[in-house]
C-alpha atoms as a PDB file:
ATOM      1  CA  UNK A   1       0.000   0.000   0.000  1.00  0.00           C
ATOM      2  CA  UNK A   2       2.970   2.157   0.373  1.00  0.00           C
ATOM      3  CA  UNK A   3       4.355   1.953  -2.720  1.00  0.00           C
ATOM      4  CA  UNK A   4       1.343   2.517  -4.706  1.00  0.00           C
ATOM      5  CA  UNK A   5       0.616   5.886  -2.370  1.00  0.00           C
ATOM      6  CA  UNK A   6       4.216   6.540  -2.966  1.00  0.00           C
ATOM      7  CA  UNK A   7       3.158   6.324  -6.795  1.00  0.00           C
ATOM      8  CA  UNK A   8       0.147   8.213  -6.895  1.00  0.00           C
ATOM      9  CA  UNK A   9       1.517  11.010  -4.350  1.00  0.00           C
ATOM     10  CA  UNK A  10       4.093  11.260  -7.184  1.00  0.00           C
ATOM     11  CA  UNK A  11       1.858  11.758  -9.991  1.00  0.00           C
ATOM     12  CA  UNK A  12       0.089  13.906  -8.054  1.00  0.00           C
ATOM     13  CA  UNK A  13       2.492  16.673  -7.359  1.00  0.00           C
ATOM     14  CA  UNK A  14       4.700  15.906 -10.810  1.00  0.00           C
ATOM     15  CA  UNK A  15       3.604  16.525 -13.972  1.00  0.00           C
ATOM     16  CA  UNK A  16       5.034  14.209 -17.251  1.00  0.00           C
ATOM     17  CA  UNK A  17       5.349  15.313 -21.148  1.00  0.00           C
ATOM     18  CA  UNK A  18       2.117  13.702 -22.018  1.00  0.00           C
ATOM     19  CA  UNK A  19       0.240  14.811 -24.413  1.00  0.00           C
ATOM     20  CA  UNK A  20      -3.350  13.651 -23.397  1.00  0.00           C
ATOM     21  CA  UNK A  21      -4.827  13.576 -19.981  1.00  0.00           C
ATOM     22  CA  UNK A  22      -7.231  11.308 -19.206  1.00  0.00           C
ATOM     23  CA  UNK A  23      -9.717  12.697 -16.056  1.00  0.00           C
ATOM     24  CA  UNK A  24     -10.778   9.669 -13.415  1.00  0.00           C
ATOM     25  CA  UNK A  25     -14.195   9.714 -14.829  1.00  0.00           C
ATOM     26  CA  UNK A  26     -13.344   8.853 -18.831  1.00  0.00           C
ATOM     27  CA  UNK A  27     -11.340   5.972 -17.826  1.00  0.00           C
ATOM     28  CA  UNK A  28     -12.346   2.880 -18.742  1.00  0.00           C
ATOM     29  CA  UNK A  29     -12.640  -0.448 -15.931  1.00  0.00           C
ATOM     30  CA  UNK A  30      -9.520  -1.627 -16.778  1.00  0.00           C
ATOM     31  CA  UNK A  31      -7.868   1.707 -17.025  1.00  0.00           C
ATOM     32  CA  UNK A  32      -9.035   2.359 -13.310  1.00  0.00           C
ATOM     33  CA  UNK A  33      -7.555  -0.520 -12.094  1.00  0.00           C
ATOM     34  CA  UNK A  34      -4.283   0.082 -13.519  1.00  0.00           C
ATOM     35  CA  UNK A  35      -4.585   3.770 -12.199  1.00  0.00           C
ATOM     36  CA  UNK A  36      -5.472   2.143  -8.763  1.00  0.00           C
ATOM     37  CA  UNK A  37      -1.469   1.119  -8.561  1.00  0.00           C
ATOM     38  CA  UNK A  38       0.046   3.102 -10.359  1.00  0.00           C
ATOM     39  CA  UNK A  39      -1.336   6.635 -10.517  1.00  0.00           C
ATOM     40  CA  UNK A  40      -2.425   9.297 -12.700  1.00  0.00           C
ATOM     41  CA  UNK A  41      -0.414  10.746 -15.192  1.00  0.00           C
ATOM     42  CA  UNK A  42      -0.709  14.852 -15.292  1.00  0.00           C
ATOM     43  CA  UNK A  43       0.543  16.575 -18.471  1.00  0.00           C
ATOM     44  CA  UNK A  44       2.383  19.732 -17.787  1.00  0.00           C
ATOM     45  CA  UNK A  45       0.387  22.564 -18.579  1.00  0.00           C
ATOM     46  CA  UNK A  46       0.894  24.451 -21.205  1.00  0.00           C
ATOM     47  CA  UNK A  47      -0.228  28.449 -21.800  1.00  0.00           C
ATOM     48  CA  UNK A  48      -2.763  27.831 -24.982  1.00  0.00           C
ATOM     49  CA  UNK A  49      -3.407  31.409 -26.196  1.00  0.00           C
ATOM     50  CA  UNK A  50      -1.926  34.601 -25.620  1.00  0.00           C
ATOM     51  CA  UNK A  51      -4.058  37.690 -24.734  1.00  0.00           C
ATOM     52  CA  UNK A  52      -5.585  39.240 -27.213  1.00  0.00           C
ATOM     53  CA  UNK A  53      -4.746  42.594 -26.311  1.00  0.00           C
ATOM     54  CA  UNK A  54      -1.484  44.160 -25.585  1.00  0.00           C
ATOM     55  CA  UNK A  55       0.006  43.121 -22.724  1.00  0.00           C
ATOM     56  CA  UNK A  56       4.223  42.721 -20.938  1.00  0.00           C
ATOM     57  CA  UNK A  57       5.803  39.317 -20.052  1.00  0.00           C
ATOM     58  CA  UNK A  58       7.225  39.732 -16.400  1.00  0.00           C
ATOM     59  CA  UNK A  59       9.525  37.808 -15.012  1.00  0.00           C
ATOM     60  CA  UNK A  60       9.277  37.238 -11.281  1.00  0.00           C
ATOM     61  CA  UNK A  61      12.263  35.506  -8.814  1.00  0.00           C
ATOM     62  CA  UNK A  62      10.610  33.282  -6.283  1.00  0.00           C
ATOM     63  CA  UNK A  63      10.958  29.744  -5.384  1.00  0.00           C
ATOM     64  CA  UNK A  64      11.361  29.028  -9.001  1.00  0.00           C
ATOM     65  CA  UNK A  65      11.036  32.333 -12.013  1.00  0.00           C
ATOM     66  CA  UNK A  66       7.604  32.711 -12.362  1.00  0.00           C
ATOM     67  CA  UNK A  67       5.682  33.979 -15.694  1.00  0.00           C
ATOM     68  CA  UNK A  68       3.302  36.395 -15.807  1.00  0.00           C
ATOM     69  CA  UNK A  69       1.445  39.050 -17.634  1.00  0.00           C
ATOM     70  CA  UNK A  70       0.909  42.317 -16.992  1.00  0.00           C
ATOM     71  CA  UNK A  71      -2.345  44.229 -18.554  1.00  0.00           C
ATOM     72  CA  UNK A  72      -2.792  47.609 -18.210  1.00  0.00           C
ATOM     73  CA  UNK A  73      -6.363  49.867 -18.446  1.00  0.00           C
ATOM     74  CA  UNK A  74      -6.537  53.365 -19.246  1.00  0.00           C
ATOM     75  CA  UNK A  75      -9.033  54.058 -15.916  1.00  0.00           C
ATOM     76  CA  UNK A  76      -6.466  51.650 -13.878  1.00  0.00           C
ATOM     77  CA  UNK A  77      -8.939  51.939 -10.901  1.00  0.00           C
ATOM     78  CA  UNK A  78      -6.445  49.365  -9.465  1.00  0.00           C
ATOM     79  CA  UNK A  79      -4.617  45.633  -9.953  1.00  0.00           C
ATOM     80  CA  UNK A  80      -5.954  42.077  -9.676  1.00  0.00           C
ATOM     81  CA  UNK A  81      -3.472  39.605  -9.500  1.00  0.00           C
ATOM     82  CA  UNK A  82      -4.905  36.004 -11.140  1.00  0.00           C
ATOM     83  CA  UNK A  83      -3.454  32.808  -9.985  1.00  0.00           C
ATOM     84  CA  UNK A  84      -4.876  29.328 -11.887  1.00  0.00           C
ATOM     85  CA  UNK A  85      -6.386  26.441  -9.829  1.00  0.00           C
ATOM     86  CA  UNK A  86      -4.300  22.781 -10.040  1.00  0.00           C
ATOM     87  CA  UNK A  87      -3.688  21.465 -13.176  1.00  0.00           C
ATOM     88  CA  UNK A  88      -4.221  25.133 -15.155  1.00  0.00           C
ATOM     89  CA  UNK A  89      -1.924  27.952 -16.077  1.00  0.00           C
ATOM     90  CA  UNK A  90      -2.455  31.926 -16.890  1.00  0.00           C
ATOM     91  CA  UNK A  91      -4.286  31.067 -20.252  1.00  0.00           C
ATOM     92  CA  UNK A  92      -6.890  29.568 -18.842  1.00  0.00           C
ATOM     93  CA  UNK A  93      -7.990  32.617 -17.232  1.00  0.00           C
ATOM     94  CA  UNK A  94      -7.734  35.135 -20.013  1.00  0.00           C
ATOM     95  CA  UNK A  95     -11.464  35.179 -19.632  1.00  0.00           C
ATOM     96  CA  UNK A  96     -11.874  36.033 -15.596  1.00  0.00           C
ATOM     97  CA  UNK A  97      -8.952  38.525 -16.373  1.00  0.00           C
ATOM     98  CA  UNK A  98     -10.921  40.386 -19.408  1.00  0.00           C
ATOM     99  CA  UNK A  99     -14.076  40.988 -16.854  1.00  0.00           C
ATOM    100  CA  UNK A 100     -11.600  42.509 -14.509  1.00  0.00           C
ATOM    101  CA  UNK A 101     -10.074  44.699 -17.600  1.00  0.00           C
ATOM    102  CA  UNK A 102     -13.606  46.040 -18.690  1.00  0.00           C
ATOM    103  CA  UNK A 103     -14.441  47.035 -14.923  1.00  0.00           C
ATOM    104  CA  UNK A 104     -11.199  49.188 -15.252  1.00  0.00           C
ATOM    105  CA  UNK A 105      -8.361  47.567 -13.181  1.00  0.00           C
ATOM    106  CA  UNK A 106      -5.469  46.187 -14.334  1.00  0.00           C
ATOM    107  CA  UNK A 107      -4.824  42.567 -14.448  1.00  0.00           C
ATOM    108  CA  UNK A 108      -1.874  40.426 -13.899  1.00  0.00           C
ATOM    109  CA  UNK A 109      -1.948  36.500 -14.905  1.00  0.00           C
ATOM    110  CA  UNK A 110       0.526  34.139 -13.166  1.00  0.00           C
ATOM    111  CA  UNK A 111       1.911  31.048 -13.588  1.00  0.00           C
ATOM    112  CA  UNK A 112       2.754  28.599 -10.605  1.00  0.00           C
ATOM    113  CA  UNK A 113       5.953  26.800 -10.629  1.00  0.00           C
ATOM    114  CA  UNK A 114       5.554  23.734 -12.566  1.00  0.00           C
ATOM    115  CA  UNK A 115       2.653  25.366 -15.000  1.00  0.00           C
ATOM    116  CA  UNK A 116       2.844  27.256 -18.132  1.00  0.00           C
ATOM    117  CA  UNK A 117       6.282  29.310 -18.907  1.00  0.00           C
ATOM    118  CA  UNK A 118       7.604  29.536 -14.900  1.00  0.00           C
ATOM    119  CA  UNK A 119      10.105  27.029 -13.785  1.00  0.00           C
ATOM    120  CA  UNK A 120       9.834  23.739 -12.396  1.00  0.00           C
ATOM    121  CA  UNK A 121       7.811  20.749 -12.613  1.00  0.00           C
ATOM    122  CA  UNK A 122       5.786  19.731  -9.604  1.00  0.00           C
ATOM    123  CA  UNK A 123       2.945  21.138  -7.769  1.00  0.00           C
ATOM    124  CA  UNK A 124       2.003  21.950  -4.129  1.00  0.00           C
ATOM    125  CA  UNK A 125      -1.499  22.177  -4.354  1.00  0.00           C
ATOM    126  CA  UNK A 126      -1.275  25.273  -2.964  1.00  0.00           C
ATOM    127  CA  UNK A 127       1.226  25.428  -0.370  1.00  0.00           C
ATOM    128  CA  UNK A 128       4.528  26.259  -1.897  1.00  0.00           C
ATOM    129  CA  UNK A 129       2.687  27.900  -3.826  1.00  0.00           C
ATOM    130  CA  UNK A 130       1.254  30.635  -0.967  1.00  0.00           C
ATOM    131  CA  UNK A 131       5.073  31.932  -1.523  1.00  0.00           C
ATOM    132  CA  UNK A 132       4.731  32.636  -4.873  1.00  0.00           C
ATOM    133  CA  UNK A 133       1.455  34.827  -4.172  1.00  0.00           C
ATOM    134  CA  UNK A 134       3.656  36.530  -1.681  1.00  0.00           C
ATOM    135  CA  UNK A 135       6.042  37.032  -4.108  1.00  0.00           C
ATOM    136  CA  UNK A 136       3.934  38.589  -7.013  1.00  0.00           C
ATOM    137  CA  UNK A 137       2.161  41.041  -4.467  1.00  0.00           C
ATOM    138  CA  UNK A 138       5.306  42.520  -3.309  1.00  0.00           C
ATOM    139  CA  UNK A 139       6.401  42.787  -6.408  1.00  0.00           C
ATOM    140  CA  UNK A 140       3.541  44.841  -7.668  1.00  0.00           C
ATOM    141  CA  UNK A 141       3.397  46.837  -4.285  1.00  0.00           C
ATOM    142  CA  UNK A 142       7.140  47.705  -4.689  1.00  0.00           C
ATOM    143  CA  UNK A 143       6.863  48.978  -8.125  1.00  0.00           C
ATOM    144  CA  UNK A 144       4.053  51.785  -6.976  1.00  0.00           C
ATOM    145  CA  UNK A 145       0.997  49.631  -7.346  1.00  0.00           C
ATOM    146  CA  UNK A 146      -1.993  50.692  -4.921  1.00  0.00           C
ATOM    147  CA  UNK A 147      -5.559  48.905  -4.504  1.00  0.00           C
ATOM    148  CA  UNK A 148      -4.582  45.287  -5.045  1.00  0.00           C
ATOM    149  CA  UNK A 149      -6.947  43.009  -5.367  1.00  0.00           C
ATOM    150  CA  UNK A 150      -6.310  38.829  -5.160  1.00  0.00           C
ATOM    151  CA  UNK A 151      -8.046  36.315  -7.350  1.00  0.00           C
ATOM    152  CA  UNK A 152      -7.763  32.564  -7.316  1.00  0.00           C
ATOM    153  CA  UNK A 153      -9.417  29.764  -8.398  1.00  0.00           C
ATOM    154  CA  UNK A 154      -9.258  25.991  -6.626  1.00  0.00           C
ATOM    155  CA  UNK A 155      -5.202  25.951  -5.391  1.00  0.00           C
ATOM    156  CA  UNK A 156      -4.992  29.118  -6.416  1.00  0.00           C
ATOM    157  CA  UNK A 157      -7.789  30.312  -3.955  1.00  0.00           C
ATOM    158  CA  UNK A 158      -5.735  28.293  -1.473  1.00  0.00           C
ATOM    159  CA  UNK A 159      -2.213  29.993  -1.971  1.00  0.00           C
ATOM    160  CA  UNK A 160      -3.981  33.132  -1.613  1.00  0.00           C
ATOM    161  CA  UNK A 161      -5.163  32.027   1.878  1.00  0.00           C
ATOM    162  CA  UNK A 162      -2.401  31.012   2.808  1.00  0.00           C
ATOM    163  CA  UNK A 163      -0.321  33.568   1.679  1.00  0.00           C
ATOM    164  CA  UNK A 164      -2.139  35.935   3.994  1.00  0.00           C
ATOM    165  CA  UNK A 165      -1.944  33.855   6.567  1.00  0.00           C
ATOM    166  CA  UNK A 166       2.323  33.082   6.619  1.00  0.00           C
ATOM    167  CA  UNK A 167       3.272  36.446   5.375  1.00  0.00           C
ATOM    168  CA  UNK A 168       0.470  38.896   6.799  1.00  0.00           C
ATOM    169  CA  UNK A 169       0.479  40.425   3.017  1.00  0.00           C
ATOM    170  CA  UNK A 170      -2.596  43.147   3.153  1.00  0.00           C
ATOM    171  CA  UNK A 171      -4.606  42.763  -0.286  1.00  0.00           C
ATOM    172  CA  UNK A 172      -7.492  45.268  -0.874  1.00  0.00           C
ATOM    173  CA  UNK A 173      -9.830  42.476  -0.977  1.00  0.00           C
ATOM    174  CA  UNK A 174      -9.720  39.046  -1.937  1.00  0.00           C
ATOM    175  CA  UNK A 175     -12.117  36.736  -5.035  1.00  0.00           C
ATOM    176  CA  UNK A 176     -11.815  33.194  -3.755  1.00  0.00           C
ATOM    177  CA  UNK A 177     -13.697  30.112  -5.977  1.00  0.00           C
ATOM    178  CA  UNK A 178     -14.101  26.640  -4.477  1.00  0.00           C
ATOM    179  CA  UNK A 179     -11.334  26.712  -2.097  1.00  0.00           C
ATOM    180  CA  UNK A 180     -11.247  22.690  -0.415  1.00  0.00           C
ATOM    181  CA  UNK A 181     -11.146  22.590   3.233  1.00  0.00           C
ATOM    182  CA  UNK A 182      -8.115  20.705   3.430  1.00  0.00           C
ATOM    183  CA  UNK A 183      -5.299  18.852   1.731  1.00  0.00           C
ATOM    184  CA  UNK A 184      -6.270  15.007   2.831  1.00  0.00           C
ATOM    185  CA  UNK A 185     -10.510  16.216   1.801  1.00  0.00           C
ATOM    186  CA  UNK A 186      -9.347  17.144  -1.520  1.00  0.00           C
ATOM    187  CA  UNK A 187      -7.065  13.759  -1.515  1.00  0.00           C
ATOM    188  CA  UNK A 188     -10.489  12.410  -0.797  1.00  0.00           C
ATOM    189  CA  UNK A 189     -12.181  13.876  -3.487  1.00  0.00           C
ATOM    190  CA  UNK A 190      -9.984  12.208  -5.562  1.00  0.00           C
ATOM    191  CA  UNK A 191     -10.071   8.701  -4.882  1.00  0.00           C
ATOM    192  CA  UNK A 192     -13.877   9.061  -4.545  1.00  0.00           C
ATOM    193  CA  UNK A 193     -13.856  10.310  -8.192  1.00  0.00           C
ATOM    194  CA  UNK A 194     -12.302   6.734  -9.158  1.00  0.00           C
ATOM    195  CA  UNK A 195     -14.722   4.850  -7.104  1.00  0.00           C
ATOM    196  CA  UNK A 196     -12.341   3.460  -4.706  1.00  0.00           C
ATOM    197  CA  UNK A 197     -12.201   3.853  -0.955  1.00  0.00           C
ATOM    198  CA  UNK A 198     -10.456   6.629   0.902  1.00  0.00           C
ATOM    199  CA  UNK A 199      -8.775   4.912   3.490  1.00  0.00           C
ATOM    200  CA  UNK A 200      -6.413   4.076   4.227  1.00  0.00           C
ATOM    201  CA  UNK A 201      -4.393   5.209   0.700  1.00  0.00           C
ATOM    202  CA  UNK A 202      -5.511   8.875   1.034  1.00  0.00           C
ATOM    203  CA  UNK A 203      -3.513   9.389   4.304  1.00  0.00           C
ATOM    204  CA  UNK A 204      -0.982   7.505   3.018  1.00  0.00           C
ATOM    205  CA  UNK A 205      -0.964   9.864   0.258  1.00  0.00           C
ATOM    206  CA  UNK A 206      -0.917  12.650   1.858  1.00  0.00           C
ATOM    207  CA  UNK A 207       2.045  11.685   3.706  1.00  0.00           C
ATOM    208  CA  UNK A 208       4.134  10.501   0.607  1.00  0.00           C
ATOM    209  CA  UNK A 209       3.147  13.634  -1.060  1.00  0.00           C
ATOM    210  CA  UNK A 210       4.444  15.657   1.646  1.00  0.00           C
ATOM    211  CA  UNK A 211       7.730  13.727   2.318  1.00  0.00           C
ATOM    212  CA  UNK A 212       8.595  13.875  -1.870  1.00  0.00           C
ATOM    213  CA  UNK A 213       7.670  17.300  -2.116  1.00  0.00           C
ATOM    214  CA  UNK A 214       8.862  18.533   1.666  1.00  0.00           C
ATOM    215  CA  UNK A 215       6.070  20.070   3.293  1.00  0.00           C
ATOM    216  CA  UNK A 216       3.369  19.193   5.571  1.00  0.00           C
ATOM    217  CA  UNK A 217       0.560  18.091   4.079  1.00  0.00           C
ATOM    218  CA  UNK A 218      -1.863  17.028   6.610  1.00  0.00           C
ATOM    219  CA  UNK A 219      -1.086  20.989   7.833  1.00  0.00           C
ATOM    220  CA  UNK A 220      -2.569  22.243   5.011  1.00  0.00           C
ATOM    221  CA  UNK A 221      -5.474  23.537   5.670  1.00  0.00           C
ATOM    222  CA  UNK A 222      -7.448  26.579   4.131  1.00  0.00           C
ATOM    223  CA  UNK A 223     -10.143  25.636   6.752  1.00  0.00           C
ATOM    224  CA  UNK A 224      -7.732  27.409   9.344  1.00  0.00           C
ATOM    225  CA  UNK A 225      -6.083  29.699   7.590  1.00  0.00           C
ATOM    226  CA  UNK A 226      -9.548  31.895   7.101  1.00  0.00           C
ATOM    227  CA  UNK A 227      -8.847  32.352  10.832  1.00  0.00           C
ATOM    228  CA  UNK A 228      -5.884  34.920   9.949  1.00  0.00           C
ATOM    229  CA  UNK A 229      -8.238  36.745   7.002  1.00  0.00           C
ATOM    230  CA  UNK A 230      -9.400  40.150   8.550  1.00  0.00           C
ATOM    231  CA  UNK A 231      -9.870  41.791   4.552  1.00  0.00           C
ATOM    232  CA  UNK A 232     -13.190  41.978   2.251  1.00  0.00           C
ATOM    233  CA  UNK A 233     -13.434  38.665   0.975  1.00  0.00           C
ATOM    234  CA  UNK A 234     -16.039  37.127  -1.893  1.00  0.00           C
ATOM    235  CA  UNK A 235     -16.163  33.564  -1.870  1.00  0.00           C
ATOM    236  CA  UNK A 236     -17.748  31.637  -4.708  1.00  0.00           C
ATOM    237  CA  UNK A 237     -18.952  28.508  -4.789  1.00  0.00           C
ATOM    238  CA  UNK A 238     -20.878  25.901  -7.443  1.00  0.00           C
ATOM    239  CA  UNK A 239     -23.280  23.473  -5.554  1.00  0.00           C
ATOM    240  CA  UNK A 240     -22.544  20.532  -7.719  1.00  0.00           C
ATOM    241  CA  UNK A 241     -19.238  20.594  -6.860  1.00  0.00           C
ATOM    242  CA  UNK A 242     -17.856  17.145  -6.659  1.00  0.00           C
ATOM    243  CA  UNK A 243     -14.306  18.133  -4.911  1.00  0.00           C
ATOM    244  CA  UNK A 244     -15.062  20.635  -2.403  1.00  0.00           C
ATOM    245  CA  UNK A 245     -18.064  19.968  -0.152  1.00  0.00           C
ATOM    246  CA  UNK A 246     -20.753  22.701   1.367  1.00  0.00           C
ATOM    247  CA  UNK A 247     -19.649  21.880   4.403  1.00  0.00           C
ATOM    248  CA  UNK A 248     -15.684  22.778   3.864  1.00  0.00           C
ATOM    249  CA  UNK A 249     -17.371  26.130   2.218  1.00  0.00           C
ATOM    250  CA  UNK A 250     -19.173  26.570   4.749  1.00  0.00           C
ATOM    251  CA  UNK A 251     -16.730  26.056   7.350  1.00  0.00           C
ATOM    252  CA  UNK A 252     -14.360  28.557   5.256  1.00  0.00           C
ATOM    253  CA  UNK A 253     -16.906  31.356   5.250  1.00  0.00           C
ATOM    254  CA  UNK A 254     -17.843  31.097   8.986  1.00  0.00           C
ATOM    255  CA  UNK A 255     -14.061  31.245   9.749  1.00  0.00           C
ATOM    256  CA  UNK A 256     -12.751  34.599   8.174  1.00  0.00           C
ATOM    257  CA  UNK A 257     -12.635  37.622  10.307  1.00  0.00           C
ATOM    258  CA  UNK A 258     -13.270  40.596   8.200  1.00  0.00           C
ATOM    259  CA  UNK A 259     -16.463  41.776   5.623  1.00  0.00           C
ATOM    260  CA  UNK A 260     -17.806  38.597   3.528  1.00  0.00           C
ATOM    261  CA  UNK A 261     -20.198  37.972   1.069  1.00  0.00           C
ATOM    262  CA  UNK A 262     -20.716  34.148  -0.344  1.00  0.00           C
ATOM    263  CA  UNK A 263     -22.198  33.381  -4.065  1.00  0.00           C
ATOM    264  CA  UNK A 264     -23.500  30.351  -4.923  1.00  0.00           C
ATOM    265  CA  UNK A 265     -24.791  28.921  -8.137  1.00  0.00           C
ATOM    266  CA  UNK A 266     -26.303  26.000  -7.881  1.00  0.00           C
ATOM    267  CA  UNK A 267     -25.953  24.014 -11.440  1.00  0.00           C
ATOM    268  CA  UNK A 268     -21.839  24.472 -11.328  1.00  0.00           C
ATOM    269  CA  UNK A 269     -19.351  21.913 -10.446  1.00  0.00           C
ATOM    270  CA  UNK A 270     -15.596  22.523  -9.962  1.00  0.00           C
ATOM    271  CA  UNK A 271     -15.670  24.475 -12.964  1.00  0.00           C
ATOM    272  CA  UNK A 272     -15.584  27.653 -15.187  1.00  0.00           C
ATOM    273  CA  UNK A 273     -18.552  29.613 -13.605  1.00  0.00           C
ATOM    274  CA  UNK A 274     -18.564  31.559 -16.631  1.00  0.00           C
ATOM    275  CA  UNK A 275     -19.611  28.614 -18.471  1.00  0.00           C
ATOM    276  CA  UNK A 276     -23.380  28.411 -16.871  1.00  0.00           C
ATOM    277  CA  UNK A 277     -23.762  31.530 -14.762  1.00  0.00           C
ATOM    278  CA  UNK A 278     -21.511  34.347 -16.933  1.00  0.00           C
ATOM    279  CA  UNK A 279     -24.178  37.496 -15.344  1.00  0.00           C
ATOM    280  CA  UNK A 280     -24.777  36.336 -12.285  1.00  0.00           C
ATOM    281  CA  UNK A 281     -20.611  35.642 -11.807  1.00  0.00           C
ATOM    282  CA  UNK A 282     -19.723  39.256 -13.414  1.00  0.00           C
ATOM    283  CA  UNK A 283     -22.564  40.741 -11.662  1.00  0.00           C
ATOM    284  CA  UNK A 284     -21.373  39.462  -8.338  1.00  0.00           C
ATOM    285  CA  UNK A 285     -17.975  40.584  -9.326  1.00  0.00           C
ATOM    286  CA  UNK A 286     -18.891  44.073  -9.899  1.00  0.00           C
ATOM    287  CA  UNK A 287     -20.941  44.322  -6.838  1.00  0.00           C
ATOM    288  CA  UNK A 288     -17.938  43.142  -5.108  1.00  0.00           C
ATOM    289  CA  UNK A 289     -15.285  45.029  -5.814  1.00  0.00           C
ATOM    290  CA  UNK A 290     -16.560  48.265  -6.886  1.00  0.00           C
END
């Protein structure tokens, strides 16, 4: 049982040159069970399109370079930074950031370590990551930037958490979507989604994952860190989300400290909430952080 967690803790924070990626619930029987021992193989992400407006490449020295870019507005009523959920990379948000753009503030799109153009090639899920968020605020704030704003989606809603929690950084406000509650629920979520049971490999998991990667995974927990959030905060949330329960939401929202508002739409999974509920997502936006 060790070595296959050891496998799939592997896969899990590591990404391969792949070309296809095959999600838990297209498998077929047989491909399950061979993904029961040996894990599932995550193609490194790879920026898709580029914006389709002009826009600077910035370079940014953290725990690895990281990639971004940097949009500016005429109005420049102030910056969001954009940070990609697990398994994503700055691309894939080209849509959130455009919103942002037409409300007037500038946008900047970043790529964790292991995604896109930034360096390296394994993943966190969030908690190396929570540097990196550090890293990309100061960076902003140093060069004269006022009113920042945070967004992230998934891990990226995670490092933000717990970037504010480790480094006291003091965002405007903060746009969280479907944060999970905490690294062994979301472990959870996981073997759930290949119709397996939880224990005792997600623990095990967990640990591996932690020991490969050196951090503490069973620590990681967003659930907490909304203790140490005191700013405006706008969590989002789809009700037919398979990977992060009501009840982690729930115990998320109940947890920060400062002004909070909570959006739900009920016919979204962990997904694009611009695919189903486009208004009602920009609408709650606007309301948000204007």
């Amino acid at each position: 049982m060790n070595g296959i967690a050891f496998m799939h803790a592997y896969k899990f924070t590591h990404f391969t040159n792949a070309s296809v990626e095959r999600t838990p619930k297209k498998l077929s029987f047989g491909q399950k069970i061979k993904t029961l021992f040996t894990g599932v193989n995550n193609p490194r992400p790879v920026n898709k399109e580029i914006p389709p407006r002009q826009f600077q490449t910035i370079k940014i020295k953290s725990n690895v370079e990281l990639d971004c870019w940097f949009m500016k507005t005429d109005t420049q009523k102030g910056t969001v930074i954009i940070f990609h959920g697990y398994g994503g990379e700055k691309s894939s948000m080209l849509d959130k950031a455009n919103v942002f753009l037409q409300l007037g503030y500038n946008t900047m799109l970043v790529d964790f370590m292991g995604s896109g153009k930034s360096e390296g090639n394994n993943t966190t899920i969030g908690y190396k990551e929570a540097e990196e968020v550090k890293d990309c605020f100061e960076y902003l704030a140093k060069n004269g930037f006022e009113n920042i704003h945070l967004f992230g989606t998934s891990m990226g809603a995670v490092a933000i958490m717990k970037a504010i929690k480790d480094y006291s950084i003091q965002p405007q406000s903060i746009i969280l979507e479907c944060p999970f509650g905490t690294m062994y629920k979301t472990v959870c979520a996981r073997f759930k989604a290949l119709g397996v049971p939880t224990f005792p490999m997600a623990g095990l998991l967990v640990f591996w994952g932690g020991v490969q990667n050196n951090f503490q995974g069973f620590s990681h927990n967003p659930e907490e860190y909304a203790e140490s959030i005191h700013c405006p905060t706008l969590l989002l949330y789809g009700e037919k989300d398979e990977r992060v329960s009501r009840r982690e939401i729930n115990n998320i929202y109940k947890n920060l400290k400062g002004k909070k508002r909570l959006a739900l739409y009920p016919l979204s999974g962990h997904e694009n909430y611009l695919l189903k509920y486009k208004d009602n997502w920009i609408s709650d936006i606007m309301n948000f952080i204007q």
